[in-house]
C-alpha atoms as a PDB file:
ATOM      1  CA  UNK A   1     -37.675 100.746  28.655  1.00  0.00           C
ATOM      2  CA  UNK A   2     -36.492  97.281  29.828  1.00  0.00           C
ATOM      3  CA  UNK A   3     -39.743  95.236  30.378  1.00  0.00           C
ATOM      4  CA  UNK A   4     -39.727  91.079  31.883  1.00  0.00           C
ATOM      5  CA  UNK A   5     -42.999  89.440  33.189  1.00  0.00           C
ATOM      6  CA  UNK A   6     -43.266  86.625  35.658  1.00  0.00           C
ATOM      7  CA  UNK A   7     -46.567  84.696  35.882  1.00  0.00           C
ATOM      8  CA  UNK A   8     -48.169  83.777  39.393  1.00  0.00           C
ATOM      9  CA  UNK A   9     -51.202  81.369  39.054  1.00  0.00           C
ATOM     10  CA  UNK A  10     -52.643  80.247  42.554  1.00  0.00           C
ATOM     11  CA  UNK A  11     -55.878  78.709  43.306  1.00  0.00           C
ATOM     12  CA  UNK A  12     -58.465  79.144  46.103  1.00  0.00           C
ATOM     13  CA  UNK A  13     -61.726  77.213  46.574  1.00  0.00           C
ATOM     14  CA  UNK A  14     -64.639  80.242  46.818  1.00  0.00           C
ATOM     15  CA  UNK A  15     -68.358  78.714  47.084  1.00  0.00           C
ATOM     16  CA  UNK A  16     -67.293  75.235  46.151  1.00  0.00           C
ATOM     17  CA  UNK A  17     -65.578  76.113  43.549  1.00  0.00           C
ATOM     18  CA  UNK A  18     -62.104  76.566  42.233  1.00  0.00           C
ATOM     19  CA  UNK A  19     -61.341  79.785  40.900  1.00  0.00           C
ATOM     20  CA  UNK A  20     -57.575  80.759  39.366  1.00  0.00           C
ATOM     21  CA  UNK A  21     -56.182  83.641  41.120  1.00  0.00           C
ATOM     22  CA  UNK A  22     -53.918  85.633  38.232  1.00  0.00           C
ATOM     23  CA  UNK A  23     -50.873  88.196  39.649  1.00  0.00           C
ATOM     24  CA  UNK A  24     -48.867  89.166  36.575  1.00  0.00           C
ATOM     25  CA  UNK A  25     -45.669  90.533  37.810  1.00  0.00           C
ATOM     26  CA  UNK A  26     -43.659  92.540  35.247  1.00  0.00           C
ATOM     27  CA  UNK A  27     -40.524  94.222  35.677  1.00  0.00           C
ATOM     28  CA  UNK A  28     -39.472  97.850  34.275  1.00  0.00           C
ATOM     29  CA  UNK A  29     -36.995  99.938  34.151  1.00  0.00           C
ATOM     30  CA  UNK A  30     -38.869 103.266  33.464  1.00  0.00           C
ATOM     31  CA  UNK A  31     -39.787 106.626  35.508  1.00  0.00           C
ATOM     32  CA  UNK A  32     -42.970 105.332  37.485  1.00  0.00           C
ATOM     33  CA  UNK A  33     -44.471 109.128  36.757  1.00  0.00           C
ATOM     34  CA  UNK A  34     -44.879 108.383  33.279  1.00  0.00           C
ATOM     35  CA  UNK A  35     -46.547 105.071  33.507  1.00  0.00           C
ATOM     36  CA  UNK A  36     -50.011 104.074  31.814  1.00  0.00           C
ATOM     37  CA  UNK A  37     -51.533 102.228  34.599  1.00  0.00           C
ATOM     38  CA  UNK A  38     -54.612 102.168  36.820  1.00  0.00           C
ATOM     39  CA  UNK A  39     -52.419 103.664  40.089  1.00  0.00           C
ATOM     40  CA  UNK A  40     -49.230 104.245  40.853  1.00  0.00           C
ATOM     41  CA  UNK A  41     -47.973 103.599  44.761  1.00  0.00           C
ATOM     42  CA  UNK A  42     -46.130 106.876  46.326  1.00  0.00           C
ATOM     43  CA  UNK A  43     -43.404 105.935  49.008  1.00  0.00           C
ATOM     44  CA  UNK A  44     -44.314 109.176  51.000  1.00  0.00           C
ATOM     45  CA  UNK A  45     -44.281 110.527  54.189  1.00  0.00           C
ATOM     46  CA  UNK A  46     -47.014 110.475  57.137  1.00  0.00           C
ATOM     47  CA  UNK A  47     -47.488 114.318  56.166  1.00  0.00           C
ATOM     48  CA  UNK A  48     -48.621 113.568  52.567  1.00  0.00           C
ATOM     49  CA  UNK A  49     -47.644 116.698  51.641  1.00  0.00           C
ATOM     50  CA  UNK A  50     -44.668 115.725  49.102  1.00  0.00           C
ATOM     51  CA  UNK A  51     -41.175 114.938  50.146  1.00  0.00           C
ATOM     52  CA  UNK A  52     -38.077 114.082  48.231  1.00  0.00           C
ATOM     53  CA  UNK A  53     -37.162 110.997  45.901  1.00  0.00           C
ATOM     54  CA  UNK A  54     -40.361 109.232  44.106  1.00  0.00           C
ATOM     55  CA  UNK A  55     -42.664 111.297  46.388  1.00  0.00           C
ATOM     56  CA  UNK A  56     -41.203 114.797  45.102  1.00  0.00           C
ATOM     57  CA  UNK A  57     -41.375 113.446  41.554  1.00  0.00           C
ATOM     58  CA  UNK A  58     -44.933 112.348  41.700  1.00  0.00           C
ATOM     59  CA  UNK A  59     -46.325 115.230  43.543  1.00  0.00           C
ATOM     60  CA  UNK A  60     -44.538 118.004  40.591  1.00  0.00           C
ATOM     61  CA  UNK A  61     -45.279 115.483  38.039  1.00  0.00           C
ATOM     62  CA  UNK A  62     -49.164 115.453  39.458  1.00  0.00           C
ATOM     63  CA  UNK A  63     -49.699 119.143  40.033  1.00  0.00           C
ATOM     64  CA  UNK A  64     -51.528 120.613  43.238  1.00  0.00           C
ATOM     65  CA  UNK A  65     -54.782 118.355  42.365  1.00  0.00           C
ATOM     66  CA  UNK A  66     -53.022 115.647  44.343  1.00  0.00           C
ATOM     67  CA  UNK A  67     -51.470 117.892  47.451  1.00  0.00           C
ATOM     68  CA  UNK A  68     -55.323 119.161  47.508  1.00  0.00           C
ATOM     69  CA  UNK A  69     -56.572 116.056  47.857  1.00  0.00           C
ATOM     70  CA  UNK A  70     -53.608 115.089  50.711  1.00  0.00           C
ATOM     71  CA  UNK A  71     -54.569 117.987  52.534  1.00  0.00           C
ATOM     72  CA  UNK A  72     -58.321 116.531  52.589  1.00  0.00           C
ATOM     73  CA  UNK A  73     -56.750 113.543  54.166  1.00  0.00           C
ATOM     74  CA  UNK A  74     -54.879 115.178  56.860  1.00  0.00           C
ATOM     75  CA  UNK A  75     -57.874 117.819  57.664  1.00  0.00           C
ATOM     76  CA  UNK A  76     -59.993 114.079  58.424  1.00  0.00           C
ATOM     77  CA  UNK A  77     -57.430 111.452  59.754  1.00  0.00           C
ATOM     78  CA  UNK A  78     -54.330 113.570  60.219  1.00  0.00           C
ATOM     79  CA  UNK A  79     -52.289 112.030  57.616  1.00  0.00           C
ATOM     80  CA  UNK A  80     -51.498 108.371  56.935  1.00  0.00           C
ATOM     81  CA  UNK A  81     -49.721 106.317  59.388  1.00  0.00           C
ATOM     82  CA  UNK A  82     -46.422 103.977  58.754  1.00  0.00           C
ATOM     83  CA  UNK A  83     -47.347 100.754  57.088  1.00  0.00           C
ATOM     84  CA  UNK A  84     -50.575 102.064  55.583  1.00  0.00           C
ATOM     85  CA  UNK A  85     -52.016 103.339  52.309  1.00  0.00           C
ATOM     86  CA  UNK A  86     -54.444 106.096  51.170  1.00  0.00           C
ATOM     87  CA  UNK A  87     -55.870 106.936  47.902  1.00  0.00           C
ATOM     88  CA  UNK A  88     -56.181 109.970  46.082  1.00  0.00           C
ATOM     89  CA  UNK A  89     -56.750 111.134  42.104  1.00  0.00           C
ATOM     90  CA  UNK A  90     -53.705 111.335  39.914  1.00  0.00           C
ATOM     91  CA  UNK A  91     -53.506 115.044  38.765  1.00  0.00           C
ATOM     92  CA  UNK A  92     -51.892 115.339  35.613  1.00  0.00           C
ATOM     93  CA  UNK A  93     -50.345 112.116  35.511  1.00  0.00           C
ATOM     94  CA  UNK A  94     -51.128 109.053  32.838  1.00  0.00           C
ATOM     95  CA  UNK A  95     -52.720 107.038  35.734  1.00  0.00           C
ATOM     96  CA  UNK A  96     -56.032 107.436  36.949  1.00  0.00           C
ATOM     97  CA  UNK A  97     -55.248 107.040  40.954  1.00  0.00           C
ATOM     98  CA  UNK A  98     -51.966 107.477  43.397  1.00  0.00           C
ATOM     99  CA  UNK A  99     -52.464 104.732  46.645  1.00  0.00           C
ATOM    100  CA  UNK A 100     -49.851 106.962  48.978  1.00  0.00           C
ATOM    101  CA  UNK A 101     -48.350 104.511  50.928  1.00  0.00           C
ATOM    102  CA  UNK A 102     -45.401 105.335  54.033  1.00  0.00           C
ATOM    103  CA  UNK A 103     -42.378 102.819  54.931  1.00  0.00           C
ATOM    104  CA  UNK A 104     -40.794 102.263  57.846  1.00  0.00           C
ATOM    105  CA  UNK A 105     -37.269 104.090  58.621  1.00  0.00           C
ATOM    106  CA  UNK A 106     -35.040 101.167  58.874  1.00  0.00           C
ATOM    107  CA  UNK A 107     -33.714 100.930  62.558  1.00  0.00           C
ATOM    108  CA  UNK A 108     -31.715  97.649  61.943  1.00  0.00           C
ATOM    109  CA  UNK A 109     -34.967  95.085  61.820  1.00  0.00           C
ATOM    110  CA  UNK A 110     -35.714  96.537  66.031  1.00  0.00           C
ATOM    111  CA  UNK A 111     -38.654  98.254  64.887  1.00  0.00           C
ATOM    112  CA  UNK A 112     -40.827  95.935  63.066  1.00  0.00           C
ATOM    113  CA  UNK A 113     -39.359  97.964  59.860  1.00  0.00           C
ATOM    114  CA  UNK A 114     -40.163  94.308  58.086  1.00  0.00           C
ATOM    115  CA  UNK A 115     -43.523  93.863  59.042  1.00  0.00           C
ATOM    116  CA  UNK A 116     -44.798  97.504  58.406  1.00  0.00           C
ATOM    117  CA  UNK A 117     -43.113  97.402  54.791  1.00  0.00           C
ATOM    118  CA  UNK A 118     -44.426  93.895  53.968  1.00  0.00           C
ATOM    119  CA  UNK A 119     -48.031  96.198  55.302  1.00  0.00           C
ATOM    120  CA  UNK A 120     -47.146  98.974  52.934  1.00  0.00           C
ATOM    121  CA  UNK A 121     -47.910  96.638  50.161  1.00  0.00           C
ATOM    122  CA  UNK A 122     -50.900  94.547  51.294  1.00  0.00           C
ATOM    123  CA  UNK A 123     -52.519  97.682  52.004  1.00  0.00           C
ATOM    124  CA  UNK A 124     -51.671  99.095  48.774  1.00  0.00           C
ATOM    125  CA  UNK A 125     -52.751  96.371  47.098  1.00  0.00           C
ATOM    126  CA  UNK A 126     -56.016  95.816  48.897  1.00  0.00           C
ATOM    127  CA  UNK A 127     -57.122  99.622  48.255  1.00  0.00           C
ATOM    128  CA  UNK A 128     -56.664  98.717  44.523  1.00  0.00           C
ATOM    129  CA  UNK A 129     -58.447  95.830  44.996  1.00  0.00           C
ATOM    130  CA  UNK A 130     -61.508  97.667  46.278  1.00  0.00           C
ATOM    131  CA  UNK A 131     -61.398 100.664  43.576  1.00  0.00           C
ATOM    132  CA  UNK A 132     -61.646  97.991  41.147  1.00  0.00           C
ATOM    133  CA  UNK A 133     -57.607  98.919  40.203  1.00  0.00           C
ATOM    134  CA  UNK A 134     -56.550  95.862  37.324  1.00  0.00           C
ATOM    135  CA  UNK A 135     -52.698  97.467  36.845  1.00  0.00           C
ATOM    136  CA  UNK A 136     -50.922  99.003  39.573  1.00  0.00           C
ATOM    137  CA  UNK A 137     -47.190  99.995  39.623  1.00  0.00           C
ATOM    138  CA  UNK A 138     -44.966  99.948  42.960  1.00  0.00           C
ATOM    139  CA  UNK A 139     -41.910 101.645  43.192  1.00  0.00           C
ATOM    140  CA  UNK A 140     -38.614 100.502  45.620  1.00  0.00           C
ATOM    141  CA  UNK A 141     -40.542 101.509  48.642  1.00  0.00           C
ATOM    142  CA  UNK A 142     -38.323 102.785  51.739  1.00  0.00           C
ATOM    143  CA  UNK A 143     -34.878 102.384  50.149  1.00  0.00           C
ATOM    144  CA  UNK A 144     -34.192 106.014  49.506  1.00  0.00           C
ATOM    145  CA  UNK A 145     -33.859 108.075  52.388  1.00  0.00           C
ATOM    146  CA  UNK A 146     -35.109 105.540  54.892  1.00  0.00           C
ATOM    147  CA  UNK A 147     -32.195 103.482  54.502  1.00  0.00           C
ATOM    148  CA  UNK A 148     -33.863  99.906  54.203  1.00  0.00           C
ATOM    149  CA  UNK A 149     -31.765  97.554  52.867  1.00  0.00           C
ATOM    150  CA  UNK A 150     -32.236  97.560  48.771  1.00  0.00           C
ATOM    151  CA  UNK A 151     -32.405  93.222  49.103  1.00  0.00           C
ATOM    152  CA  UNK A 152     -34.458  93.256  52.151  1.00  0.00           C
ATOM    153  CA  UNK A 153     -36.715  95.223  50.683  1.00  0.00           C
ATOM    154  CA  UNK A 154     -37.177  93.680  47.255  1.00  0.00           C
ATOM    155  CA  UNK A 155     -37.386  90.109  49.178  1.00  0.00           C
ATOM    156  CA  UNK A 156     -40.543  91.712  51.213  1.00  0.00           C
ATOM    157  CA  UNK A 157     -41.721  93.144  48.134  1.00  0.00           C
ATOM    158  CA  UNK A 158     -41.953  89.880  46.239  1.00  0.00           C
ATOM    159  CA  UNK A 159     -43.243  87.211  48.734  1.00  0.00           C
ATOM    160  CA  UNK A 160     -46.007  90.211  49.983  1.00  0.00           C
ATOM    161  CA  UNK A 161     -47.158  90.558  46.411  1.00  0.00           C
ATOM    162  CA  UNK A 162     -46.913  86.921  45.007  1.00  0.00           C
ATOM    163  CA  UNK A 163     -48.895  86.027  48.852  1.00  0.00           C
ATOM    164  CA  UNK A 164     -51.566  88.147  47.466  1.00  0.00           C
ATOM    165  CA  UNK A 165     -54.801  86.739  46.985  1.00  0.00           C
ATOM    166  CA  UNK A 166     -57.551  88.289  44.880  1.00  0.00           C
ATOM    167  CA  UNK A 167     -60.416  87.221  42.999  1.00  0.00           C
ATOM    168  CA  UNK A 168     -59.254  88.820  39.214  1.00  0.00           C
ATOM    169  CA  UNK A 169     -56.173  89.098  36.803  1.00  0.00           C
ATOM    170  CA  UNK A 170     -54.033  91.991  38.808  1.00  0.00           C
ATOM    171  CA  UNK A 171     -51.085  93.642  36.393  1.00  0.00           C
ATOM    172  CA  UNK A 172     -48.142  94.173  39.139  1.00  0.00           C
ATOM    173  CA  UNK A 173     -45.388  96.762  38.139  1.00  0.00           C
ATOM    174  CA  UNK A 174     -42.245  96.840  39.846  1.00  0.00           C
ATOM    175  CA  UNK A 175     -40.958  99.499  38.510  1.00  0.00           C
ATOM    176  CA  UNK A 176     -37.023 100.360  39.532  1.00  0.00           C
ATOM    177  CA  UNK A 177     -35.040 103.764  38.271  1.00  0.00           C
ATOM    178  CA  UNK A 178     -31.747 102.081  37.836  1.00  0.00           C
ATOM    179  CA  UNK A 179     -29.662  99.266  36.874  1.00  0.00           C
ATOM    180  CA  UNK A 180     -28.826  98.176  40.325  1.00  0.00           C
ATOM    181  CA  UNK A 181     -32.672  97.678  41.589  1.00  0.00           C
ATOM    182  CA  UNK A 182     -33.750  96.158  38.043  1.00  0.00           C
ATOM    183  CA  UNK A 183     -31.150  93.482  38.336  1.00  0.00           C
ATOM    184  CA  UNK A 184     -31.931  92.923  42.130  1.00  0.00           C
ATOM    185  CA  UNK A 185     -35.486  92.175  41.459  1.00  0.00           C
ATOM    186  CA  UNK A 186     -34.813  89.965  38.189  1.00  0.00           C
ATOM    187  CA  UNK A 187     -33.151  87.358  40.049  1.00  0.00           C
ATOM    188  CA  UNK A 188     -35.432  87.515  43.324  1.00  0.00           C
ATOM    189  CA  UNK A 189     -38.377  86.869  40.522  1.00  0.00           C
ATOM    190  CA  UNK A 190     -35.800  84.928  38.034  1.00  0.00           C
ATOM    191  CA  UNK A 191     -36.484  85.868  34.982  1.00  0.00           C
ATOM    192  CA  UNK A 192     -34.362  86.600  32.298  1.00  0.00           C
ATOM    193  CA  UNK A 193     -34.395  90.054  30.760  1.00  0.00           C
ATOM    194  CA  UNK A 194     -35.491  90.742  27.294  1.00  0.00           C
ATOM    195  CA  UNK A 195     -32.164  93.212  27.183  1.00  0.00           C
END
């Protein structure tokens, strides 16, 4: 496993006071289903019902207690739209929570593909956030199947996340499944690897 951190300190003024706003950012190289975090992020489909790529992966790496918990989500809001993020359990994964997340198709930048995938992560971010989620682990969201540009989408992946503001130390995990993703986001967040 191929592991490089990258430190983002910010500071906001809350109550008249100045508080330091932590995102640690670490790169791996590593198979997201086996991670030890908080939550993993699924790059899945407005169905929620398991797809190829990293959604196929985490849903037979998670059992049915996560599809039961996607159909629960349909059956009330009919599945989660492009750009946003639900939340469910983790199964039988090492994490405690999957935030389900769905990226745009890319149609060429005429669709707002940028915007919605720069949402995919806010929202992902802001659900862990609220379930009180300290590590969280994000794979190369719409870059499979959807076609978005690999460097686009790291580029949106990086300034959404290091824009982030929240109140507490957040671990970050970009977590790619090959060389060619790994070495794209270690020069968007230049660091050198430990290799």
């Amino acid at each position: 496993m191929l592991v490089t951190s990258y430190k983002l300190a910010s500071s906001c003024i809350d109550n008249l006071q100045l508080k330091l706003i932590m995102i640690n950012i670490k790169l791996i190289k590593k198979d997201i289903t086996k991670l030890e975090v908080d939550a993993i992020v699924n790059a899945a489909n407005t169905s929620l019902l398991g797809g190829g790529g990293v959604d196929g992966a985490i849903h037979r790496a998670g059992g049915k207690e996560i599809l039961e918990e996607c159909y629960k989500i349909r059956n009330k809001q009919g599945g989660c739209k492009i750009g946003n993020a639900v939340i469910t359990n983790a199964g039988k994964l090492p994490c405690s929570y999957v935030i389900h997340t769905v990226g745009p198709k890319w149609n060429n930048g005429k669709s707002r593909e940028k915007e919605l995938l720069a949402s995919c992560y806010l929202k992902s971010l802001e659900i862990a956030i609220k379930h009180n989620i300290k590590s969280i682990a994000f794979p190369n969201i719409s870059t499979g199947i959807y076609g978005f540009p690999k460097n686009k989408a790291a580029k949106i992946a990086i300034e959404t996340i290091k824009s982030f503001q929240c109140v507490e130390e957040l671990n970050v995990y970009i977590t790619c499944f090959d060389d060619e993703n790994y070495i794209l986001y270690e020069k968007l967040l230049k660091i050198k690897s430990e290799k």
